[in-house]
Protein backbone atom coordinates (compact mmCIF):
# COMPACT_ATOMS: atom_id res chain seq x y z
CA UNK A 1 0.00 0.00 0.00
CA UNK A 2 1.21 3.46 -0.68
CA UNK A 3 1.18 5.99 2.12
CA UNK A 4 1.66 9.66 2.63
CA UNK A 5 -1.60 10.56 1.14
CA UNK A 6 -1.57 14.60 2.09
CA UNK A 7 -5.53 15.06 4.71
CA UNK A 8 -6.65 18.09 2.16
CA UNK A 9 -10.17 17.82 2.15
CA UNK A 10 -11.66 15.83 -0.59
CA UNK A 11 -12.74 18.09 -3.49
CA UNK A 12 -16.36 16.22 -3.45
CA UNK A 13 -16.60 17.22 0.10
CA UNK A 14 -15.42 20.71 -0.77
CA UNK A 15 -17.66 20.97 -3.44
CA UNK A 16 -20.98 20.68 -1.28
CA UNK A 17 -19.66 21.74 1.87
CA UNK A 18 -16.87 24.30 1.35
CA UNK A 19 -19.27 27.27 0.97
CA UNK A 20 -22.41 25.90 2.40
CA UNK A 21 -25.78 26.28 0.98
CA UNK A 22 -25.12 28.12 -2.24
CA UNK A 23 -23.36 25.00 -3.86
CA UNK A 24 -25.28 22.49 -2.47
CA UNK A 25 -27.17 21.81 -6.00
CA UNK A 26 -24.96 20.53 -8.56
CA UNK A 27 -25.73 19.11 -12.38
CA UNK A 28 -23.47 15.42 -12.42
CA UNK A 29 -23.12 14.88 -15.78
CA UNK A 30 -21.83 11.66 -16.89
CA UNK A 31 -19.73 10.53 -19.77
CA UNK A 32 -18.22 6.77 -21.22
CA UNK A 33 -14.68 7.22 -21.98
CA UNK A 34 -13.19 6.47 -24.81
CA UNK A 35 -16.52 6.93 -27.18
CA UNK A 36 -16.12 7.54 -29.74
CA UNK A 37 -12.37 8.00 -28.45
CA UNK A 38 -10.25 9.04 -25.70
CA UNK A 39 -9.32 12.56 -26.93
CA UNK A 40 -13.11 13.33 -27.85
CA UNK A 41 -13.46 11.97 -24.27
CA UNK A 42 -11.36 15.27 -22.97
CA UNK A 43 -13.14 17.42 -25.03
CA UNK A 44 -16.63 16.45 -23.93
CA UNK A 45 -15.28 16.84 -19.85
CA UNK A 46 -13.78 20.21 -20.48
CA UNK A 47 -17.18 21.79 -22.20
CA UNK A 48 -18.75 20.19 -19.50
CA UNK A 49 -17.62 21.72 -16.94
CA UNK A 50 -17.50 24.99 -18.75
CA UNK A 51 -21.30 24.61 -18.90
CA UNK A 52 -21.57 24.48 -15.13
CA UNK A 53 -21.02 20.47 -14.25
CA UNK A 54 -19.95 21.17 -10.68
CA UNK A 55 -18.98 17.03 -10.76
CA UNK A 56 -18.22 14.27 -13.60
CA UNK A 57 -19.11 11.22 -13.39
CA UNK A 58 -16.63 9.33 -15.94
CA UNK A 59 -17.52 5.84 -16.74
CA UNK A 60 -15.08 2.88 -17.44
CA UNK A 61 -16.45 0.78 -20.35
CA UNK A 62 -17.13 -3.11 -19.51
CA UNK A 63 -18.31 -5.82 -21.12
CA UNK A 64 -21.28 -6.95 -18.37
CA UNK A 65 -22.36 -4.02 -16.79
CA UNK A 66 -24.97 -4.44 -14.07
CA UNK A 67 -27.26 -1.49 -14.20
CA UNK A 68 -27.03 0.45 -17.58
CA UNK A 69 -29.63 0.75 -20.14
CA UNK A 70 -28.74 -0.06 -23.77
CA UNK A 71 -27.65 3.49 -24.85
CA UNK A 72 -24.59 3.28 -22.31
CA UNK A 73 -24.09 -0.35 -23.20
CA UNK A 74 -23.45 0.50 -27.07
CA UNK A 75 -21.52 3.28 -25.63
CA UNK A 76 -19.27 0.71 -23.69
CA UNK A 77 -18.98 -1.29 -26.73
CA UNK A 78 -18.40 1.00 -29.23
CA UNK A 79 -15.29 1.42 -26.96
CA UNK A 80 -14.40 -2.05 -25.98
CA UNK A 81 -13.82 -2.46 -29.93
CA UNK A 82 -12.00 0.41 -30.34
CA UNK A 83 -9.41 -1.07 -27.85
CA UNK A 84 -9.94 0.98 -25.07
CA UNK A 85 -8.06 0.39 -21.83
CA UNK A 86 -7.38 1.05 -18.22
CA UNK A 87 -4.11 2.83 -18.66
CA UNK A 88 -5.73 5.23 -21.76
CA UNK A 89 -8.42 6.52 -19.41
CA UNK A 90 -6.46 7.11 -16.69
CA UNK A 91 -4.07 8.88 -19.24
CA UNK A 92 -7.52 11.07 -20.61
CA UNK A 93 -8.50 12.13 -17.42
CA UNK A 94 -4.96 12.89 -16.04
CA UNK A 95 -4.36 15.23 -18.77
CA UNK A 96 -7.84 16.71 -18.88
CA UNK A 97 -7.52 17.36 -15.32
CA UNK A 98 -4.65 19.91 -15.68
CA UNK A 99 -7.18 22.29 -17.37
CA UNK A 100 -8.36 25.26 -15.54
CA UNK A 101 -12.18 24.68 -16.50
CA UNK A 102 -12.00 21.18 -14.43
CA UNK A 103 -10.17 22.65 -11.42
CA UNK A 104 -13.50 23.18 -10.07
CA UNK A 105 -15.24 20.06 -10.98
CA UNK A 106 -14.40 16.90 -9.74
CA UNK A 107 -13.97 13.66 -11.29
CA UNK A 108 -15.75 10.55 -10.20
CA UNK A 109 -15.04 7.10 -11.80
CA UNK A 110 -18.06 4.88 -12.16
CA UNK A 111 -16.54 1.57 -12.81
CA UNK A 112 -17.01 -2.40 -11.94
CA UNK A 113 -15.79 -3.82 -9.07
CA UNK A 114 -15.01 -6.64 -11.17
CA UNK A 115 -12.10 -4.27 -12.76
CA UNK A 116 -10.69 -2.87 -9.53
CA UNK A 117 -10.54 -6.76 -8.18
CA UNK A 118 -8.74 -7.71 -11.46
CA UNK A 119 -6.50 -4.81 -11.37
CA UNK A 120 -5.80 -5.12 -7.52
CA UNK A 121 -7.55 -3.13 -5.16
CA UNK A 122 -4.77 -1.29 -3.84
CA UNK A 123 -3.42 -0.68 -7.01
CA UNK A 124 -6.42 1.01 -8.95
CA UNK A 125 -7.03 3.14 -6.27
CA UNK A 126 -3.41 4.57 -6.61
CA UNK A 127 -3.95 5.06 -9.94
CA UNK A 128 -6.99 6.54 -10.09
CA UNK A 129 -6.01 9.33 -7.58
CA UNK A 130 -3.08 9.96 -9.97
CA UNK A 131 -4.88 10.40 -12.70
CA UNK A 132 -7.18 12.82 -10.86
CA UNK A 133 -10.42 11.07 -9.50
CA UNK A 134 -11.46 12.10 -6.65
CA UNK A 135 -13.72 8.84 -6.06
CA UNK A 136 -15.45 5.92 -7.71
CA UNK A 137 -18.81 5.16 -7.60
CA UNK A 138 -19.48 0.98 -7.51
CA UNK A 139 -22.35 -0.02 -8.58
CA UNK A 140 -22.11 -3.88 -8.65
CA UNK A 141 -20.71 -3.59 -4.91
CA UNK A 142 -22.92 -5.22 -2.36
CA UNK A 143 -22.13 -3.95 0.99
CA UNK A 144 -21.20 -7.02 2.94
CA UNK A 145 -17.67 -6.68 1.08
CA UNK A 146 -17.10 -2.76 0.93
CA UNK A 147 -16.02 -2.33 3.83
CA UNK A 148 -11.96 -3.24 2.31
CA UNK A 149 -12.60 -1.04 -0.47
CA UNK A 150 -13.65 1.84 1.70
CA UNK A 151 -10.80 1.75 4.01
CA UNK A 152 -8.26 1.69 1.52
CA UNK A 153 -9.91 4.50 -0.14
CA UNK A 154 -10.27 6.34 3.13
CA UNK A 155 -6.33 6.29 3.85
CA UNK A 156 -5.91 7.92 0.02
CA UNK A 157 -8.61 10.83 0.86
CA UNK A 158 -10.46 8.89 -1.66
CA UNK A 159 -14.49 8.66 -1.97
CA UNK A 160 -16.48 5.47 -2.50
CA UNK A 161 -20.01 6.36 -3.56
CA UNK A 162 -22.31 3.38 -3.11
CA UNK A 163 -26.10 3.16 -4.71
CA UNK A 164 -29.33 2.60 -3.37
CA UNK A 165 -32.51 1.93 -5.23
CA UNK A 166 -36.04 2.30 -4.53
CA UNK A 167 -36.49 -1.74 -3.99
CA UNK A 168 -33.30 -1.62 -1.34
CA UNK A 169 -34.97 -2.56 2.24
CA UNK A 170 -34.80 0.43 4.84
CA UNK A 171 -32.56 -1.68 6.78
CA UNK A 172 -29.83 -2.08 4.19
CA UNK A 173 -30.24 0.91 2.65
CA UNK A 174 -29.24 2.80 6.19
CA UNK A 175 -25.95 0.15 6.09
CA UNK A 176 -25.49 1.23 2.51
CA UNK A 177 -25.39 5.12 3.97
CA UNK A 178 -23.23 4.40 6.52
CA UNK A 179 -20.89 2.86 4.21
CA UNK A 180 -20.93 5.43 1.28
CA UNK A 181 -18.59 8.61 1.16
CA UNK A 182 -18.12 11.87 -0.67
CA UNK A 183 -22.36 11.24 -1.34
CA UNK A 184 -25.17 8.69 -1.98
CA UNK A 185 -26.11 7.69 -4.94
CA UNK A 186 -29.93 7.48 -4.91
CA UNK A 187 -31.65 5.17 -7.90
CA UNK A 188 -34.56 7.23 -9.32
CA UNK A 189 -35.95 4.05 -10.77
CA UNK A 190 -36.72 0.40 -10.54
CA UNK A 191 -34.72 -1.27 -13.65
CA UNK A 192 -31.80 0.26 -15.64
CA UNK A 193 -30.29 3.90 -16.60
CA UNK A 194 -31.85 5.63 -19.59
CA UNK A 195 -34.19 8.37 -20.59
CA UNK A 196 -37.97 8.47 -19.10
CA UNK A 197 -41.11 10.86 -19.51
CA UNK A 198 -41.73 11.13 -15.66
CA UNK A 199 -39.93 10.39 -12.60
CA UNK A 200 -41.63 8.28 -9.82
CA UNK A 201 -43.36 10.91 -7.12
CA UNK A 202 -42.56 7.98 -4.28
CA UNK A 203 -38.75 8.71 -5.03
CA UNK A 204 -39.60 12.15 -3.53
CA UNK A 205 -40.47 10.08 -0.19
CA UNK A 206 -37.72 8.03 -0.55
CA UNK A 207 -35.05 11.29 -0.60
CA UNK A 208 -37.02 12.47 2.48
CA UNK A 209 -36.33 9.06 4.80
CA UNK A 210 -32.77 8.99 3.48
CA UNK A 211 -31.97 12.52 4.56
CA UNK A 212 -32.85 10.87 8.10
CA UNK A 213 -30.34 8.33 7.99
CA UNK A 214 -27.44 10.31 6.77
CA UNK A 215 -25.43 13.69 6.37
CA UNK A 216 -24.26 12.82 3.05
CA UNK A 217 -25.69 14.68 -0.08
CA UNK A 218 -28.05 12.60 -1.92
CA UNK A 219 -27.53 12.73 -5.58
CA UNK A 220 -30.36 11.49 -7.66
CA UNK A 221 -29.50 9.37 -11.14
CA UNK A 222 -31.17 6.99 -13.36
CA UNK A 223 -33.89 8.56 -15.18
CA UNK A 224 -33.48 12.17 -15.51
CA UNK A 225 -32.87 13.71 -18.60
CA UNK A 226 -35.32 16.79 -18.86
CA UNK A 227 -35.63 20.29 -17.00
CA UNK A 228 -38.78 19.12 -15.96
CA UNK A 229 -37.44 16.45 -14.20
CA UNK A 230 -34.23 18.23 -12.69
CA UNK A 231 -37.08 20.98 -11.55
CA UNK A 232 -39.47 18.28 -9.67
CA UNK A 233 -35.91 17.39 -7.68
CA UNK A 234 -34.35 20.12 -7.14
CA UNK A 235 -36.04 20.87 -3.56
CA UNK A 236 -35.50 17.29 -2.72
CA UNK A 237 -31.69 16.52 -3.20
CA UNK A 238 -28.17 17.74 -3.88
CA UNK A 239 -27.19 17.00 -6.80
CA UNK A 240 -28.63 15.24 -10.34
CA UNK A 241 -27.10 12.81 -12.19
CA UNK A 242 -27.67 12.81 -16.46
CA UNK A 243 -26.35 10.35 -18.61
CA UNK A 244 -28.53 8.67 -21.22
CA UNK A 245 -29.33 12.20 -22.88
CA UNK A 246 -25.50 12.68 -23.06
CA UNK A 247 -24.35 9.67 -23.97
CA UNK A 248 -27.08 9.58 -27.14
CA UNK A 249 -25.59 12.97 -28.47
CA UNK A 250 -22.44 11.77 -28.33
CA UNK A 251 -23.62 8.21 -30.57
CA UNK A 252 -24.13 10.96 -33.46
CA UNK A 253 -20.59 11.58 -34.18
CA UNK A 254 -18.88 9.88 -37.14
CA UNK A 255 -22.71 10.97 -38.49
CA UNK A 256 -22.50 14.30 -37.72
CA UNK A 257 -19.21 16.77 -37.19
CA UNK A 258 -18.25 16.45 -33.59
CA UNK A 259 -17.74 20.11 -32.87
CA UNK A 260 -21.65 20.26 -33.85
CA UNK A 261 -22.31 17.27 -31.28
CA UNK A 262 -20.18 19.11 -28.34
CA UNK A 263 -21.91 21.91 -28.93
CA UNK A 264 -25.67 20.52 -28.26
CA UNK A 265 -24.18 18.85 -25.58
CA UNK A 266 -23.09 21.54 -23.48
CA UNK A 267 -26.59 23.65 -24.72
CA UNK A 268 -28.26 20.36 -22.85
CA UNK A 269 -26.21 20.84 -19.89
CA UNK A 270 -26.72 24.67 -19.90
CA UNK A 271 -30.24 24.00 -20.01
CA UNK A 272 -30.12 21.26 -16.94
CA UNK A 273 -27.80 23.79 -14.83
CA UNK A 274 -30.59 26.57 -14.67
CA UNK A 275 -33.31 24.02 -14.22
CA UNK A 276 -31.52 23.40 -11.29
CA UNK A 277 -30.78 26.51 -9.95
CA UNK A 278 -33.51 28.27 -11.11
């Protein structure tokens, strides 16, 4: 294990807490990396967070992934053929990183536990905090075994950002809270990610027990893809999570000129950033 991890303060944690109420609300958009390929990858994080993405959510492409609706699986497979690997995204973000329009918006890997295990725990985790991540959301991680993954991450100032869905029991769902760092990742949905008309109003109920069972910011994914939707939650929770609607804009390039597809896609996010703060 490597030590001498410097105690800054996490950027996630600085991000909602640092100056209080005023950046409590925050527009998580989320992007597959390496589709169509790792530098248009960069490109679509910096106009990101030049829209107003106060967080990324960058997720790592794999061949069986447990939650994601089919627009992020051909995503993930459009970059599985292309080759893409561990060391290339860590490379992406690394160098994206360094630009000023990202120093305010931290990156959060959402990635199989099945490639940190094969990778070695320790290991990933040392190389995702070099390459700039400031935590990982797991979403195939049952919490009966987090509890390694979170302590390692703990001694690197690192978050691990567990989910919980509106079929989790109360009882495990608290565990799940207890466990989870940096913030909570709430489910909107029963089933998988991807773009819906409505939202559920029993999620709203949902966000209100959770808020009793832990200080963490609840972020709200799965689902939500419209204004309307991002203005039903924005009372409820601290942050919303978009990544269907992104991740078909980004499907159109090789049919359309990227620079064209970039472009819509930071009008979208524009458009989700004042829904939110409006």
């Amino acid at each position: 294990m490597t030590g001498g991890y410097i105690n800054d303060m996490n950027p996630i944690d600085a991000l909602f807490h640092s100056r209080g109420a005023a950046v409590r609300k925050v527009f998580v958009p989320f992007v597959p990396a390496g589709d169509p390929d790792t530098d248009t990858t960069a490109r679509v994080l910096r106009a990101l967070a030049a829209a107003g993405a106060a967080l990324i959510e960058v997720g790592f492409p794999f061949s069986d992934p447990i939650a994601d609706g089919p627009v992020i699986q051909a995503a993930y497979t459009r970059a599985l053929n292309r080759g893409v690997k561990l060391e290339q995204i860590f490379d992406t973000v690394r160098h994206a990183a360094g630009d000023p329009a990202l120093a305010r918006a931290p990156l959060v890997g959402m990635v199989s536990y099945s490639l940190i295990f094969h990778r070695g725990l320790e290991r990933f985790l040392d190389e995702a905090k070099s390459a700039g991540f400031s935590g990982l959301i797991v979403p195939d991680l049952p919490p009966e075994e987090a509890e390694p993954l979170c302590a390692s991450a703990a001694l690197r100032e690192m978050k691990i950002i567990l989910l919980v869905t509106p079929t989790t029991p109360r009882e495990r769902a608290a565990r799940i809270a207890k466990l989870s760092t940096g913030f909570l990742y709430c489910v909107s949905v029963t089933g998988i990610t991807g773009e819906r008309d409505k939202l559920p109003p029993e999620l709203l109920d949902q966000l209100r027990w959770l808020r009793t069972q832990t200080p963490l910011p609840l972020c709200v994914g799965f689902g939500v893809s419209r204004p309307e939707h991002v203005a039903m939650l924005r009372d409820a929770v601290d942050g919303v999570i978009v990544g269907s609607a992104i991740v078909r804009l980004l499907a159109q390039i090789g049919e359309r000129p990227a620079d064209d597809v970039i472009a819509d896609i930071q009008k979208l996010a524009r458009e989700l950033v004042a829904a939110l703060g409006s």
